[in-house]
Protein backbone atom coordinates (compact mmCIF):
# COMPACT_ATOMS: atom_id res chain seq x y z
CA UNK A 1 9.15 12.33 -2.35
CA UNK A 2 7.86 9.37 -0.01
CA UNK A 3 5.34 6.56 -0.67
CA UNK A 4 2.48 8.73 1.10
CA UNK A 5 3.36 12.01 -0.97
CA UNK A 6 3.46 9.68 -4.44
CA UNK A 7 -0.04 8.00 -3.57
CA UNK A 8 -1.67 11.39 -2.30
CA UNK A 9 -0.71 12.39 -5.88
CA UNK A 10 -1.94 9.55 -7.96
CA UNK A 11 -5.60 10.06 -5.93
CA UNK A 12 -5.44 13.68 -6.73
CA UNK A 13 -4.69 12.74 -10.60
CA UNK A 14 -6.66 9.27 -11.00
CA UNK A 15 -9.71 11.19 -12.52
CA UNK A 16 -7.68 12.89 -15.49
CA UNK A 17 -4.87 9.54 -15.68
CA UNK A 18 -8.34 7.33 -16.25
CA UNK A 19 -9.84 10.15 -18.94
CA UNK A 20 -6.87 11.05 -20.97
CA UNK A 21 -4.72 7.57 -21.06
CA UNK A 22 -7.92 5.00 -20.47
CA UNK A 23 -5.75 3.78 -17.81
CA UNK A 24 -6.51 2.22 -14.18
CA UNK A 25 -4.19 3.58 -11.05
CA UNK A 26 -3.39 0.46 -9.08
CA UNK A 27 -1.18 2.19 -6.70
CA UNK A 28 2.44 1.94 -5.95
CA UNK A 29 4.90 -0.63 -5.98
CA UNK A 30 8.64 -1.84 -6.43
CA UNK A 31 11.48 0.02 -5.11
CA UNK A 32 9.33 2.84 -3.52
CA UNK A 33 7.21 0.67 -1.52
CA UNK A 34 10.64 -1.38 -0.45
CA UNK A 35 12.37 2.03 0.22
CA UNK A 36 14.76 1.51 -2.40
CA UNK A 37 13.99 4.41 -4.39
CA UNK A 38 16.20 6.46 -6.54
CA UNK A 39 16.35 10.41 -7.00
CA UNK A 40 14.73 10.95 -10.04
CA UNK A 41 13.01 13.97 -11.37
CA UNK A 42 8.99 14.32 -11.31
CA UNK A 43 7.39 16.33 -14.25
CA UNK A 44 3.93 17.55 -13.70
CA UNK A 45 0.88 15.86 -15.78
């Protein structure tokens, strides 16, 4: 998953991340953004 796919997700989610955890989506940052990422495992909100 690349920066572009991770912040098309977070926009498609930052309704129901707002609602259900009072929370604000700033975006992304850290070792994505610096292509340093690690494979990790995503699990669907």
């Amino acid at each position: 998953m690349d920066v572009n796919q991770i912040q098309l997700l977070i926009l498609e989610r930052k309704d129901k991340i707002k609602e259900e955890f009072k929370a604000e989506v700033l975006g992304v940052f850290g070792s994505y953004v610096r292509g340093e990422e690690k494979k990790v495992i995503l699990m669907s909100l």
